[in-house]
PDB file of N, CA and C in Angstrom:
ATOM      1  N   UNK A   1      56.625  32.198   6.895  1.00  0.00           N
ATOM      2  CA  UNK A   1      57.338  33.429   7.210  1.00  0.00           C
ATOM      3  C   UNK A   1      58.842  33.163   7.143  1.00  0.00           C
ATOM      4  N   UNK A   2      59.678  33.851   6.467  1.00  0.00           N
ATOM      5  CA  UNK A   2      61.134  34.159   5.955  1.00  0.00           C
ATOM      6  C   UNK A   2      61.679  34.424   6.947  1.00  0.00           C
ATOM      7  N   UNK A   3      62.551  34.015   8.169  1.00  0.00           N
ATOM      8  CA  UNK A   3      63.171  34.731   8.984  1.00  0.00           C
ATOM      9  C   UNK A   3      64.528  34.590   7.975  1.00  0.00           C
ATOM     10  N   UNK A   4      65.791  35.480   8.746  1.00  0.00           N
ATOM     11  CA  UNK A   4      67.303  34.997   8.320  1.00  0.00           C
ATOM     12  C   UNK A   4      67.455  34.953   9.741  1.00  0.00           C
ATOM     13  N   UNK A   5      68.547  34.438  10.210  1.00  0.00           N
ATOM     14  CA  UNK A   5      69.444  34.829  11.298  1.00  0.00           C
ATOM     15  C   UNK A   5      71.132  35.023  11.290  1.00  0.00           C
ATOM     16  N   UNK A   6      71.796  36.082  11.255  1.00  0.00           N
ATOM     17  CA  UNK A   6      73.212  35.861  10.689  1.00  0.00           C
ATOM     18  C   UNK A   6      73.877  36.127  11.969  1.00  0.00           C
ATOM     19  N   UNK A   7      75.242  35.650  11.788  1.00  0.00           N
ATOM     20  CA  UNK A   7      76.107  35.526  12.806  1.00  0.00           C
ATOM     21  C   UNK A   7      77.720  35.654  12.347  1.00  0.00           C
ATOM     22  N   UNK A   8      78.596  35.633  13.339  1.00  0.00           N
ATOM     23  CA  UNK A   8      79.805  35.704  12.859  1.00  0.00           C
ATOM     24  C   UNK A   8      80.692  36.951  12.754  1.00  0.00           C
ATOM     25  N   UNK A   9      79.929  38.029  13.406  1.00  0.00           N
ATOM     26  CA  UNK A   9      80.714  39.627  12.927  1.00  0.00           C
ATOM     27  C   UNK A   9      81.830  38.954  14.435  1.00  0.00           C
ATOM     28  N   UNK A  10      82.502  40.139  14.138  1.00  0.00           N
ATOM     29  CA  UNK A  10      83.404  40.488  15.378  1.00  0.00           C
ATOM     30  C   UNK A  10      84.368  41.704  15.320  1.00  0.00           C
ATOM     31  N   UNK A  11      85.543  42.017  15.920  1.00  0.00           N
ATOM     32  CA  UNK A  11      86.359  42.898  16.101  1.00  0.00           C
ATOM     33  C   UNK A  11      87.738  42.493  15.450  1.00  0.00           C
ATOM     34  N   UNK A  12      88.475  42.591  14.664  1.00  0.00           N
ATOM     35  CA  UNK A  12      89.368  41.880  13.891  1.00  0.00           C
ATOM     36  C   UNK A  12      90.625  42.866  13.456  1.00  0.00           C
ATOM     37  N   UNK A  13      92.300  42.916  13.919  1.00  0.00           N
ATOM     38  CA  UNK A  13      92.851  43.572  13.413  1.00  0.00           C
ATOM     39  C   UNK A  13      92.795  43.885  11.218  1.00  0.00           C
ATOM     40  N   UNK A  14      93.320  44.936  11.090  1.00  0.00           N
ATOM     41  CA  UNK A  14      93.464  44.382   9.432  1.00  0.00           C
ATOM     42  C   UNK A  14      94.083  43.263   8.950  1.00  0.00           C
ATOM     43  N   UNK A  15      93.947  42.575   7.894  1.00  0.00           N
ATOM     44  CA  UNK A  15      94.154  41.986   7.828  1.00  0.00           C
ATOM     45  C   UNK A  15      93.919  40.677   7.994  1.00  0.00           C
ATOM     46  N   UNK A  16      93.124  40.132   8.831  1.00  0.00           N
ATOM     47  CA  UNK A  16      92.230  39.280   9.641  1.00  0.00           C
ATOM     48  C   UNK A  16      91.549  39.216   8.851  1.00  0.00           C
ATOM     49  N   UNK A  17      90.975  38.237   9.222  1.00  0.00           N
ATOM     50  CA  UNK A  17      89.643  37.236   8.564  1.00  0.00           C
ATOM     51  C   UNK A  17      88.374  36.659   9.414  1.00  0.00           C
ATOM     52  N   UNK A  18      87.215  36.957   8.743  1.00  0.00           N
ATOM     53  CA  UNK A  18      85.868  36.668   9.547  1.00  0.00           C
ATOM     54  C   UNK A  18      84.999  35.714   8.540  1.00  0.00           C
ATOM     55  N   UNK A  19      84.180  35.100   8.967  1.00  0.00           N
ATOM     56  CA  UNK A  19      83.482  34.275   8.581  1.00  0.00           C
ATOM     57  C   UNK A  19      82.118  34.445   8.510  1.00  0.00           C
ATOM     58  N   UNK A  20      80.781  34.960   7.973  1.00  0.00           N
ATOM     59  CA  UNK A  20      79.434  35.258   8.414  1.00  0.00           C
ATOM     60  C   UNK A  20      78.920  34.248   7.602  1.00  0.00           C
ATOM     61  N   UNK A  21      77.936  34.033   8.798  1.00  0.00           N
ATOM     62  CA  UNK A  21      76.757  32.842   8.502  1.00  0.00           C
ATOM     63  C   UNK A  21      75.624  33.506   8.315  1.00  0.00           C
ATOM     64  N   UNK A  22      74.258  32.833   7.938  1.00  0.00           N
ATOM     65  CA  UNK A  22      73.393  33.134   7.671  1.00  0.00           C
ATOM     66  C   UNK A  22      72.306  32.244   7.654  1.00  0.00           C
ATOM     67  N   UNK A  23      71.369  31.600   8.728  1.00  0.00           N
ATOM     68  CA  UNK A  23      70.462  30.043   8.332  1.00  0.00           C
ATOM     69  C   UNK A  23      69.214  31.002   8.472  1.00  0.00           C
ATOM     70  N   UNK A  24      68.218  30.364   7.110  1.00  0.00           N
ATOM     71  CA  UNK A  24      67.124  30.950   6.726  1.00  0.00           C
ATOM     72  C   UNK A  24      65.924  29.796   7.227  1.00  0.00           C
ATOM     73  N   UNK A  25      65.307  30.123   7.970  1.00  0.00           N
ATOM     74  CA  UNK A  25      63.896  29.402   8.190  1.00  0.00           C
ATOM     75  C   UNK A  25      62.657  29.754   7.661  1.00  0.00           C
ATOM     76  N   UNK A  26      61.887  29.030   7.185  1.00  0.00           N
ATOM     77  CA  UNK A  26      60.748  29.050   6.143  1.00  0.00           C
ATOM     78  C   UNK A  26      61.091  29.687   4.422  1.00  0.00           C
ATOM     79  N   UNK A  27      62.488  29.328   4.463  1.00  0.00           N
ATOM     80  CA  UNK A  27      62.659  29.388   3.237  1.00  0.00           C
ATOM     81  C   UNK A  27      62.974  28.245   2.334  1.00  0.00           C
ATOM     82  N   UNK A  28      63.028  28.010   0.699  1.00  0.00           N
ATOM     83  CA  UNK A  28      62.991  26.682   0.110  1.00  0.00           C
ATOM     84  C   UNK A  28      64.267  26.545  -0.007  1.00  0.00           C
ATOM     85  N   UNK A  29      65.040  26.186   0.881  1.00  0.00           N
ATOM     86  CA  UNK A  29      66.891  25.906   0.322  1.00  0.00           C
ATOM     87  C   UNK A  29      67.173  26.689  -0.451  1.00  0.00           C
ATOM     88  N   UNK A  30      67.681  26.105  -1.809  1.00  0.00           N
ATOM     89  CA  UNK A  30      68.218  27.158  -2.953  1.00  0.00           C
ATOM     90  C   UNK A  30      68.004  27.368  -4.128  1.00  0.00           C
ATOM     91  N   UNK A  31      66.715  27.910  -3.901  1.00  0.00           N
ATOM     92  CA  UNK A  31      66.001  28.866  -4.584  1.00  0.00           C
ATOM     93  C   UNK A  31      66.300  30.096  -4.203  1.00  0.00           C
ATOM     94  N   UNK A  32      66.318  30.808  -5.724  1.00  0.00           N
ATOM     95  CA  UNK A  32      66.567  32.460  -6.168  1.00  0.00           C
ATOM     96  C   UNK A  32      67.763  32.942  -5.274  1.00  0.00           C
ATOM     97  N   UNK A  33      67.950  33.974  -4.351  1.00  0.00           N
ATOM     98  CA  UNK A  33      69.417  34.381  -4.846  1.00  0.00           C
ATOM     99  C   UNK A  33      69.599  34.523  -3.140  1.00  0.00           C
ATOM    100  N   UNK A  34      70.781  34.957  -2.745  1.00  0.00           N
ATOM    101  CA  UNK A  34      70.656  35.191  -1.653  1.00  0.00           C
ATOM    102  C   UNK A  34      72.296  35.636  -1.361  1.00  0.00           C
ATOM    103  N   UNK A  35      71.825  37.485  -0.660  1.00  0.00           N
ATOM    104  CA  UNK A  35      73.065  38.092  -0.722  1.00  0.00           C
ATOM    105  C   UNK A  35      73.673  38.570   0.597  1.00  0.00           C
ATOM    106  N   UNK A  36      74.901  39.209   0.423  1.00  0.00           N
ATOM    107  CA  UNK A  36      75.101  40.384   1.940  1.00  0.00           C
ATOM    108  C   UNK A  36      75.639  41.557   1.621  1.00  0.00           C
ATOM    109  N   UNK A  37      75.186  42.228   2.170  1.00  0.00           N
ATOM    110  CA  UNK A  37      74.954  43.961   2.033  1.00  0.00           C
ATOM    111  C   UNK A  37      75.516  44.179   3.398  1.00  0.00           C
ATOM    112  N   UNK A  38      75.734  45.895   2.971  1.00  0.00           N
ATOM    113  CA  UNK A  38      76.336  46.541   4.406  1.00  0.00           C
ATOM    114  C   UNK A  38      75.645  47.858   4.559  1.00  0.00           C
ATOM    115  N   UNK A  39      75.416  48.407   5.651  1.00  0.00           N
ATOM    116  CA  UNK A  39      75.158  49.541   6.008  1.00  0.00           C
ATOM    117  C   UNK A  39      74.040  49.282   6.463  1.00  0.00           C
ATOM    118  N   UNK A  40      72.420  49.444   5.686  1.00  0.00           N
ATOM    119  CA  UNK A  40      71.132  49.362   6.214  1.00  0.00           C
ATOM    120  C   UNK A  40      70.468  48.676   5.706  1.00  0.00           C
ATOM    121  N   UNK A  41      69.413  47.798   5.370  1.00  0.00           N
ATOM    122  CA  UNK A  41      68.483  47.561   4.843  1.00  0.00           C
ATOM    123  C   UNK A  41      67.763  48.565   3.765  1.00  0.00           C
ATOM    124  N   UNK A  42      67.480  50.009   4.735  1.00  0.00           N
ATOM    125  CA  UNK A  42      66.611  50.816   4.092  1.00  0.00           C
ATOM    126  C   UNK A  42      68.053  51.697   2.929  1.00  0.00           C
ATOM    127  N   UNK A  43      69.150  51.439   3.249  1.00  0.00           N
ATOM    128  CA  UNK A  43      70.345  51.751   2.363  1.00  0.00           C
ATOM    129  C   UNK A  43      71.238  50.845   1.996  1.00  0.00           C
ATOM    130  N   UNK A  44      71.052  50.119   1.866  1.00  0.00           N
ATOM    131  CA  UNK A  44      71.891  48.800   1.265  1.00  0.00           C
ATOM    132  C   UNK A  44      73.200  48.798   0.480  1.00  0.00           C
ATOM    133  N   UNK A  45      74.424  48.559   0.498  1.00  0.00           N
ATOM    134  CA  UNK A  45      75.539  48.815   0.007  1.00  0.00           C
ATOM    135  C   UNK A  45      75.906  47.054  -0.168  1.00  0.00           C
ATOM    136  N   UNK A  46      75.635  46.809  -1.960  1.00  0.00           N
ATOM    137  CA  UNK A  46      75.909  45.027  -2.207  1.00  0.00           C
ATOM    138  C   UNK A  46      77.359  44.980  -1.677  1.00  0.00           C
ATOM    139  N   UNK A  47      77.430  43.891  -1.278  1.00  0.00           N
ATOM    140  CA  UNK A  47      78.701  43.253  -1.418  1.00  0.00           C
ATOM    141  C   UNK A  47      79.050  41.903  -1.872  1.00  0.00           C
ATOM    142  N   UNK A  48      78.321  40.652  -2.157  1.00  0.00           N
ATOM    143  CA  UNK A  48      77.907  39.669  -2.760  1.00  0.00           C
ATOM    144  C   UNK A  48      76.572  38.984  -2.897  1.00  0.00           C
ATOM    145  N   UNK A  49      76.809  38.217  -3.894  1.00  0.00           N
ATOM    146  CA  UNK A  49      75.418  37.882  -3.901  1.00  0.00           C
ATOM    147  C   UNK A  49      75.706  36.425  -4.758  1.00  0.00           C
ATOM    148  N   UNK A  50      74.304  35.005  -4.236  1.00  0.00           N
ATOM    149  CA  UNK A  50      74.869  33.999  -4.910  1.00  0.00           C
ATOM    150  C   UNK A  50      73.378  33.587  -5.463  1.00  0.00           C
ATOM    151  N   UNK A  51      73.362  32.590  -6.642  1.00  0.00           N
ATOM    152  CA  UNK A  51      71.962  32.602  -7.291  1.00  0.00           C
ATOM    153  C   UNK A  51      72.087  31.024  -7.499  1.00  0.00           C
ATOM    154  N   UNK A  52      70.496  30.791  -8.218  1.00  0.00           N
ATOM    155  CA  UNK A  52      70.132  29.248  -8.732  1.00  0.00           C
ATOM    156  C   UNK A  52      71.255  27.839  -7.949  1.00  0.00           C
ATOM    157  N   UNK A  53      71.143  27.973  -6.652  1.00  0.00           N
ATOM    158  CA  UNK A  53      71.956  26.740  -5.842  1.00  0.00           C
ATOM    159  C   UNK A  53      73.417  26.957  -6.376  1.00  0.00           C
ATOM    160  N   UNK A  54      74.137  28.196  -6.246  1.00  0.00           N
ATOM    161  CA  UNK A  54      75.470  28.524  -6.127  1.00  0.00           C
ATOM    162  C   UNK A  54      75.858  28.545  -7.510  1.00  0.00           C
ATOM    163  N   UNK A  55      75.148  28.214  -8.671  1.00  0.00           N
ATOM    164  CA  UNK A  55      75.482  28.305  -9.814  1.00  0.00           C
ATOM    165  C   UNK A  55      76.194  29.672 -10.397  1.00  0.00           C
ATOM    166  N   UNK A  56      75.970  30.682  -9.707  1.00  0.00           N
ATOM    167  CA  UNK A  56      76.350  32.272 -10.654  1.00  0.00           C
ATOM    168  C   UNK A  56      76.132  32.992  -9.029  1.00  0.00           C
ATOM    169  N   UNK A  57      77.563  33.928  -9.059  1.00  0.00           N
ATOM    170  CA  UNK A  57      78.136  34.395  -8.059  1.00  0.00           C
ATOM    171  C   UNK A  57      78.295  35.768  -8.238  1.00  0.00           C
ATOM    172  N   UNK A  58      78.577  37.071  -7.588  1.00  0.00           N
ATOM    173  CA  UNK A  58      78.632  38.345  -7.812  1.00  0.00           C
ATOM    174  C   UNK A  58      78.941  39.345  -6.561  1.00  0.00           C
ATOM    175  N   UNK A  59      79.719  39.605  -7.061  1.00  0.00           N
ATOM    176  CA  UNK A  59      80.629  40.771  -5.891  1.00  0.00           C
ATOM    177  C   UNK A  59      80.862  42.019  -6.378  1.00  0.00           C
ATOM    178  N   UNK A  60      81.027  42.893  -5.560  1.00  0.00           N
ATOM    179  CA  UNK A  60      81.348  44.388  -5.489  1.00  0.00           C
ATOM    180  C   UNK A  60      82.623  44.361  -6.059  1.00  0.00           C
ATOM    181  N   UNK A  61      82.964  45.257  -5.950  1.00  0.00           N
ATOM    182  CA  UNK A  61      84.384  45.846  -6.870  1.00  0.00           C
ATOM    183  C   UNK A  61      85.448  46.067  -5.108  1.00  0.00           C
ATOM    184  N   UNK A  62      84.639  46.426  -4.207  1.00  0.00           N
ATOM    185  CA  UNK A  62      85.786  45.615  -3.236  1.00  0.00           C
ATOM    186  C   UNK A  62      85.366  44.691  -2.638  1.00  0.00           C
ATOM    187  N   UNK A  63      84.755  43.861  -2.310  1.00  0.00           N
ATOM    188  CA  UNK A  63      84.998  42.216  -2.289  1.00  0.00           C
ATOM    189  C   UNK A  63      85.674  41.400  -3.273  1.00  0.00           C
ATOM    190  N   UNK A  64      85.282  41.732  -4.129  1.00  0.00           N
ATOM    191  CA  UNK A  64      85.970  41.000  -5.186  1.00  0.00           C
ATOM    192  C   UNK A  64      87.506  40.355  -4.915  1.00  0.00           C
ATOM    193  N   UNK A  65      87.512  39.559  -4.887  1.00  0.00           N
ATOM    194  CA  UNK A  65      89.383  38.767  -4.446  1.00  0.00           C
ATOM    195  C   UNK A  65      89.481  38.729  -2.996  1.00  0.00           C
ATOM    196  N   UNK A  66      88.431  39.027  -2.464  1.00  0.00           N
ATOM    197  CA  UNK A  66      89.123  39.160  -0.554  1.00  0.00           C
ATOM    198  C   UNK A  66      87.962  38.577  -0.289  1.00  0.00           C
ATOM    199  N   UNK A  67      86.508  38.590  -0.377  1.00  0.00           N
ATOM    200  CA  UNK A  67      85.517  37.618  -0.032  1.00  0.00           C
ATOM    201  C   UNK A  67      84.706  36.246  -0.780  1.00  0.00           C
ATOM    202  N   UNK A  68      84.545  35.552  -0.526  1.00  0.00           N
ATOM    203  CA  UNK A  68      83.664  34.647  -0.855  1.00  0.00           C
ATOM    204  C   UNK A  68      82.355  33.952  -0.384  1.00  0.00           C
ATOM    205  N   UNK A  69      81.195  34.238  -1.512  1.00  0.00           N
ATOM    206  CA  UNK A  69      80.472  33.963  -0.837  1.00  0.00           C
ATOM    207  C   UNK A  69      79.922  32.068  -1.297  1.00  0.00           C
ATOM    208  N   UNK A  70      78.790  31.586  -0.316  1.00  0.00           N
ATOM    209  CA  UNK A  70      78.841  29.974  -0.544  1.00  0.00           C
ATOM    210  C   UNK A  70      77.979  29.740   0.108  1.00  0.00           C
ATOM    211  N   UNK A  71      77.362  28.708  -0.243  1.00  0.00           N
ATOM    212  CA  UNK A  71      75.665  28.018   0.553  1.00  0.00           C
ATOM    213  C   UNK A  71      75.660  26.408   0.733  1.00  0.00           C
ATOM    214  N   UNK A  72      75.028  25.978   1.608  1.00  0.00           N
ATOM    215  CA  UNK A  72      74.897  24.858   1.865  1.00  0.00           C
ATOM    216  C   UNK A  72      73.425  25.056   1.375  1.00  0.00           C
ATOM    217  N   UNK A  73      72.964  24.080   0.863  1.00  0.00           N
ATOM    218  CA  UNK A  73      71.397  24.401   0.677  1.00  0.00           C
ATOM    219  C   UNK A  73      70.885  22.927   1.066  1.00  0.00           C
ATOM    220  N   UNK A  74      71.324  22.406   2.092  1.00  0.00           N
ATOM    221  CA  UNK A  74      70.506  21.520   3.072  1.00  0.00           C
ATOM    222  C   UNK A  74      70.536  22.416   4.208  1.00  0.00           C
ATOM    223  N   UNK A  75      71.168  22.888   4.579  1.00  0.00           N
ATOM    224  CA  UNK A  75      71.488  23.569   6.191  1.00  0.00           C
ATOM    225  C   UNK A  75      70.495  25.063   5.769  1.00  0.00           C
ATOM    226  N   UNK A  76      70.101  25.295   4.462  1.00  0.00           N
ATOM    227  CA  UNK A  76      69.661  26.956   4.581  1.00  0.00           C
ATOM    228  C   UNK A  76      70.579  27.850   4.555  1.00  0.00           C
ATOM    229  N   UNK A  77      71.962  27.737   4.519  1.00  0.00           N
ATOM    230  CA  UNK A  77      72.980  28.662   5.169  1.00  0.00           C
ATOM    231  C   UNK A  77      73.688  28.974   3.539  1.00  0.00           C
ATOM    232  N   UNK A  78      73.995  30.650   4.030  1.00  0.00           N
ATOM    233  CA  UNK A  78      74.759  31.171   2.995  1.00  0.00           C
ATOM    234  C   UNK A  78      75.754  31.374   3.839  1.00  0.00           C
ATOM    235  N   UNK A  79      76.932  31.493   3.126  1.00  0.00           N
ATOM    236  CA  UNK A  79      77.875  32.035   3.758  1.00  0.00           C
ATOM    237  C   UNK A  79      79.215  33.237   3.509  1.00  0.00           C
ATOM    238  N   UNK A  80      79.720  34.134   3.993  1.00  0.00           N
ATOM    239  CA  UNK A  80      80.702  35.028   3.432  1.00  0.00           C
ATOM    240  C   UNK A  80      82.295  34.941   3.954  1.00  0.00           C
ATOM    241  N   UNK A  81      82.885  34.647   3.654  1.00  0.00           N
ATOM    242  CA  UNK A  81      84.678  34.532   3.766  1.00  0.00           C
ATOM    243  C   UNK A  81      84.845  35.432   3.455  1.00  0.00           C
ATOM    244  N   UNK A  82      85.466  36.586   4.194  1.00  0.00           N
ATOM    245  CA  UNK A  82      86.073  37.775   4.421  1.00  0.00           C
ATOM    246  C   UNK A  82      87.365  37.426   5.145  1.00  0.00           C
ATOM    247  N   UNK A  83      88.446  37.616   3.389  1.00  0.00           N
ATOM    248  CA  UNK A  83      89.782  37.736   3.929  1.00  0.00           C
ATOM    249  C   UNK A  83      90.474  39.264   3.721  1.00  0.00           C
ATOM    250  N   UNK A  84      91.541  38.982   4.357  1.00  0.00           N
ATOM    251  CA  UNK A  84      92.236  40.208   4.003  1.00  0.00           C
ATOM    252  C   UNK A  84      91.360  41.889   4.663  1.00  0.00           C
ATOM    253  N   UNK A  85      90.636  41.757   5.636  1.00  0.00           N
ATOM    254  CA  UNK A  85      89.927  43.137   5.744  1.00  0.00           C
ATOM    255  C   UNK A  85      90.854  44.064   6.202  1.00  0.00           C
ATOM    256  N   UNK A  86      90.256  44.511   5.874  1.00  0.00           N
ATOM    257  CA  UNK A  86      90.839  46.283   5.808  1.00  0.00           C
ATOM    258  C   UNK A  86      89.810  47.061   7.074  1.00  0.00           C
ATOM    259  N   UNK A  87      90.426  48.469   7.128  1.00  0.00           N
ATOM    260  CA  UNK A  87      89.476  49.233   8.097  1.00  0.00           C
ATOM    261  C   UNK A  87      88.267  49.693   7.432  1.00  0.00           C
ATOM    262  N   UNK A  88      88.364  50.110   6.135  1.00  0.00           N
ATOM    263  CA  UNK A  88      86.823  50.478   5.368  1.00  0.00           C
ATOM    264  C   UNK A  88      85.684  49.622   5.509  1.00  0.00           C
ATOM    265  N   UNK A  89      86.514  48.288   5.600  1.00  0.00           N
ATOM    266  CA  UNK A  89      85.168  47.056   5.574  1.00  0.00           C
ATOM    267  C   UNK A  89      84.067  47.164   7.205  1.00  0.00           C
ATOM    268  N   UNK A  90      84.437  47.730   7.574  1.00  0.00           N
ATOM    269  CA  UNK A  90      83.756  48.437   9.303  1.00  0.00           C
ATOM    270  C   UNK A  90      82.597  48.600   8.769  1.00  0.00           C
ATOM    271  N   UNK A  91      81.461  48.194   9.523  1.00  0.00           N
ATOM    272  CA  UNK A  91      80.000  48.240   8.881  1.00  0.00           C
ATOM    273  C   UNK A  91      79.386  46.830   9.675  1.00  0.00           C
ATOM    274  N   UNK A  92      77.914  47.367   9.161  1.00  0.00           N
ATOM    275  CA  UNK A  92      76.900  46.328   9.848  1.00  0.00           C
ATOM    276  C   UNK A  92      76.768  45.898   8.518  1.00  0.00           C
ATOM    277  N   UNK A  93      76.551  44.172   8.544  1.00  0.00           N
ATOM    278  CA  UNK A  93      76.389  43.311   7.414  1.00  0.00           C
ATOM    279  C   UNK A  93      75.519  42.956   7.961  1.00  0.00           C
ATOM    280  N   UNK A  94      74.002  42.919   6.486  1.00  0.00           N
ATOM    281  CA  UNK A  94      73.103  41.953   6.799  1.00  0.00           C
ATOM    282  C   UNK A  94      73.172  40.601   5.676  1.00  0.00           C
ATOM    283  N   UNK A  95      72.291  40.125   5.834  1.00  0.00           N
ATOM    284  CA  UNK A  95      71.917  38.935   5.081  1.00  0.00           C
ATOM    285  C   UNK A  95      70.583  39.483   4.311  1.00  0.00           C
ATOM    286  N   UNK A  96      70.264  38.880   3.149  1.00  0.00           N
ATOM    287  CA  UNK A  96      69.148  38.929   2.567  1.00  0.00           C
ATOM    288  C   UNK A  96      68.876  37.764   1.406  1.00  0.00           C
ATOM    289  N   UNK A  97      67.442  37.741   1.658  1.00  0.00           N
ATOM    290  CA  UNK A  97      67.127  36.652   0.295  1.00  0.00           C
ATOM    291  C   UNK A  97      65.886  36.766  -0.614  1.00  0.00           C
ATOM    292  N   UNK A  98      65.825  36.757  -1.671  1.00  0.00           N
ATOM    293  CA  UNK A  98      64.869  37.131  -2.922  1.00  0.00           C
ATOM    294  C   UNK A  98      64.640  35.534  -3.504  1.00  0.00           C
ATOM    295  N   UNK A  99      63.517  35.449  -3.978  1.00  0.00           N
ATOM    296  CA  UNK A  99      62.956  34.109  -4.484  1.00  0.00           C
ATOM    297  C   UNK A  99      63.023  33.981  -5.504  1.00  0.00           C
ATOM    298  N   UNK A 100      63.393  35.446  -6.455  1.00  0.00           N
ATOM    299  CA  UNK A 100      63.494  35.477  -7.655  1.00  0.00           C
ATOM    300  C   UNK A 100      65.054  34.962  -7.985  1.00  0.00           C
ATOM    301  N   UNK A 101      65.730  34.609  -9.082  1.00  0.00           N
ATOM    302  CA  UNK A 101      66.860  34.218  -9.551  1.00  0.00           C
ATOM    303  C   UNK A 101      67.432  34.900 -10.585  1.00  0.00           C
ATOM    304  N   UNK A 102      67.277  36.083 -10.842  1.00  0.00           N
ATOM    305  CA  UNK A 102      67.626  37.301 -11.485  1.00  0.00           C
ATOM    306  C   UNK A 102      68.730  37.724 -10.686  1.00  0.00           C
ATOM    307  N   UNK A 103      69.964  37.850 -11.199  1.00  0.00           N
ATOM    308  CA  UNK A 103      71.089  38.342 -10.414  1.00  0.00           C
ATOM    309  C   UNK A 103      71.318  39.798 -10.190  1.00  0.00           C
ATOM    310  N   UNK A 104      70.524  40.623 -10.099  1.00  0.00           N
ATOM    311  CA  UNK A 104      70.367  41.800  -9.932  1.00  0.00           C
ATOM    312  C   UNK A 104      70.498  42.080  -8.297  1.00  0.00           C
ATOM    313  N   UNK A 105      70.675  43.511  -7.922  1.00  0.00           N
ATOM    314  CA  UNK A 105      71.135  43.468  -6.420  1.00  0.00           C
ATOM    315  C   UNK A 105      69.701  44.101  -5.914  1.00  0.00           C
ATOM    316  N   UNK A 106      68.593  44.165  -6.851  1.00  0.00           N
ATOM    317  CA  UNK A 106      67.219  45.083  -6.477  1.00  0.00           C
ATOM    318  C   UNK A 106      66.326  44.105  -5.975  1.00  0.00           C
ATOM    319  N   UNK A 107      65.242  43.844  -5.383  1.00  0.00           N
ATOM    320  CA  UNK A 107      64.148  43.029  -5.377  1.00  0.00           C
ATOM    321  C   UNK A 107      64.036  41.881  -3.875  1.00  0.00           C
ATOM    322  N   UNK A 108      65.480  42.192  -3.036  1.00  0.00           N
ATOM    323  CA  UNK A 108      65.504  41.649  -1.799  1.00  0.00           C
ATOM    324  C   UNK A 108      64.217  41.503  -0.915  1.00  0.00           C
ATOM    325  N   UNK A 109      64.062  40.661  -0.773  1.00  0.00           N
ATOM    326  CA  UNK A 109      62.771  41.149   0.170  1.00  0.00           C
ATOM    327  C   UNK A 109      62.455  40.642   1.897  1.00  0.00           C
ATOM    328  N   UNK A 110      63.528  39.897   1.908  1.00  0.00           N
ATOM    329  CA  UNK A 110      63.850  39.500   3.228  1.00  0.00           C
ATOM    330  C   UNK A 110      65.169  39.790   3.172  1.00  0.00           C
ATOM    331  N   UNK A 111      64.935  40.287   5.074  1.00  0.00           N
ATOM    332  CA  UNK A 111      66.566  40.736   5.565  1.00  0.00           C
ATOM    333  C   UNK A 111      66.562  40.216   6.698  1.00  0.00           C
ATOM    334  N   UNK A 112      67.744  39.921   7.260  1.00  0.00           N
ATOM    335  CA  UNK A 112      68.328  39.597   8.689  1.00  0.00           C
ATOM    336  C   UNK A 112      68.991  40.957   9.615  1.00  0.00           C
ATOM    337  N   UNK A 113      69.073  40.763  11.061  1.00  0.00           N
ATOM    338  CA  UNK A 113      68.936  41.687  11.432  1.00  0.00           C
ATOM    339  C   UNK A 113      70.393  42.443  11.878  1.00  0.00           C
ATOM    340  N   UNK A 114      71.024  41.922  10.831  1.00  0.00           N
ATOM    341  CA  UNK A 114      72.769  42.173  10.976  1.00  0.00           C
ATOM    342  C   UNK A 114      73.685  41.689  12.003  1.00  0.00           C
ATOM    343  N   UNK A 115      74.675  41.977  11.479  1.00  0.00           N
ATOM    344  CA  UNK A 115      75.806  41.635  12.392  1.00  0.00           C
ATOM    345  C   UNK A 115      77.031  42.633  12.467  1.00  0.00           C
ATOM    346  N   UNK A 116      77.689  43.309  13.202  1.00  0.00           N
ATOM    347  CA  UNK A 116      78.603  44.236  13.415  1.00  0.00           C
ATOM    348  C   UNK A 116      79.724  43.600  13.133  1.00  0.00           C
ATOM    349  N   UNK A 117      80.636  44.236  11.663  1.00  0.00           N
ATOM    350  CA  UNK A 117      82.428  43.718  11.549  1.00  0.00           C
ATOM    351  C   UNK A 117      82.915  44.708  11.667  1.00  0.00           C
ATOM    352  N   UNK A 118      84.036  44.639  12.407  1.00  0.00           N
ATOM    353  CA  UNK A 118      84.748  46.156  12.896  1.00  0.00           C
ATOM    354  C   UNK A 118      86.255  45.687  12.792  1.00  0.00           C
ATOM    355  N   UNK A 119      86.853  46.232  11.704  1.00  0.00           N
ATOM    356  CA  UNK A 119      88.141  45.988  11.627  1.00  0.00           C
ATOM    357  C   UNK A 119      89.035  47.295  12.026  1.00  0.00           C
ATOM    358  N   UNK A 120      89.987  46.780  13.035  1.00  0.00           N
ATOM    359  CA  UNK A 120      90.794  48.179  13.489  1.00  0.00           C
ATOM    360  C   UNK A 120      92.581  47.685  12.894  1.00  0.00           C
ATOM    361  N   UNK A 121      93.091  49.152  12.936  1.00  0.00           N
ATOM    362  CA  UNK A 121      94.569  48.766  12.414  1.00  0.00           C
ATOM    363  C   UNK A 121      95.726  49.039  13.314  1.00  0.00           C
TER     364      UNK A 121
END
């Protein structure tokens, strides 16, 4: 069984910077892809995503230049560097991971149960 567990939201003026973790249990390290989304599970809004043990990387059109995402694949852990936030970036971030290695943002099939980033200005 796939759990995630993510961590790391908080309350952050703009501008500020947050860090989200993510350690996956009963999953194979780094294998297939493993992303973070905002809003819901059952509505998912990508915001990165990383594939085949960090080899090929993929971001939204606003993450792009302000986040990074990165995995340890002894520890299980993905991770997201969120610099520079802004107030739009306000949202529940989850974690998710697919076994497949198709860089597509469809086919998630495990999720974590979020974390709240709330950037005020």
């Amino acid at each position: 069984q796939v759990q995630l567990a993510e961590s790391g939201g908080g309350s952050v003026p703009a501008g500020g910077s947050l860090r989200l973790s993510c350690v996956a249990s009963g999953y194979g390290g780094g294998r297939g892809c493993g992303g973070w989304f905002r809003r819901s599970p059952k509505n998912p809004v990508p915001v990165a995503m990383i594939c085949i043990a960090g080899y090929y990387t993929l971001y939204s059109d606003s993450a792009m230049g302000r986040f990074t995402i990165s995995q340890d694949i002894d520890k299980k852990t993905i991770f997201l560097q969120m610099n520079d936030l802004k107030p739009d970036d306000t949202d529940m971030y989850y974690c998710a991971r697919k076994l497949g290695a198709v860089a597509t943002w469809d086919d998630f099939g495990y999720w974590g149960q979020g974390t709240q980033v709330t950037v005020f200005s």
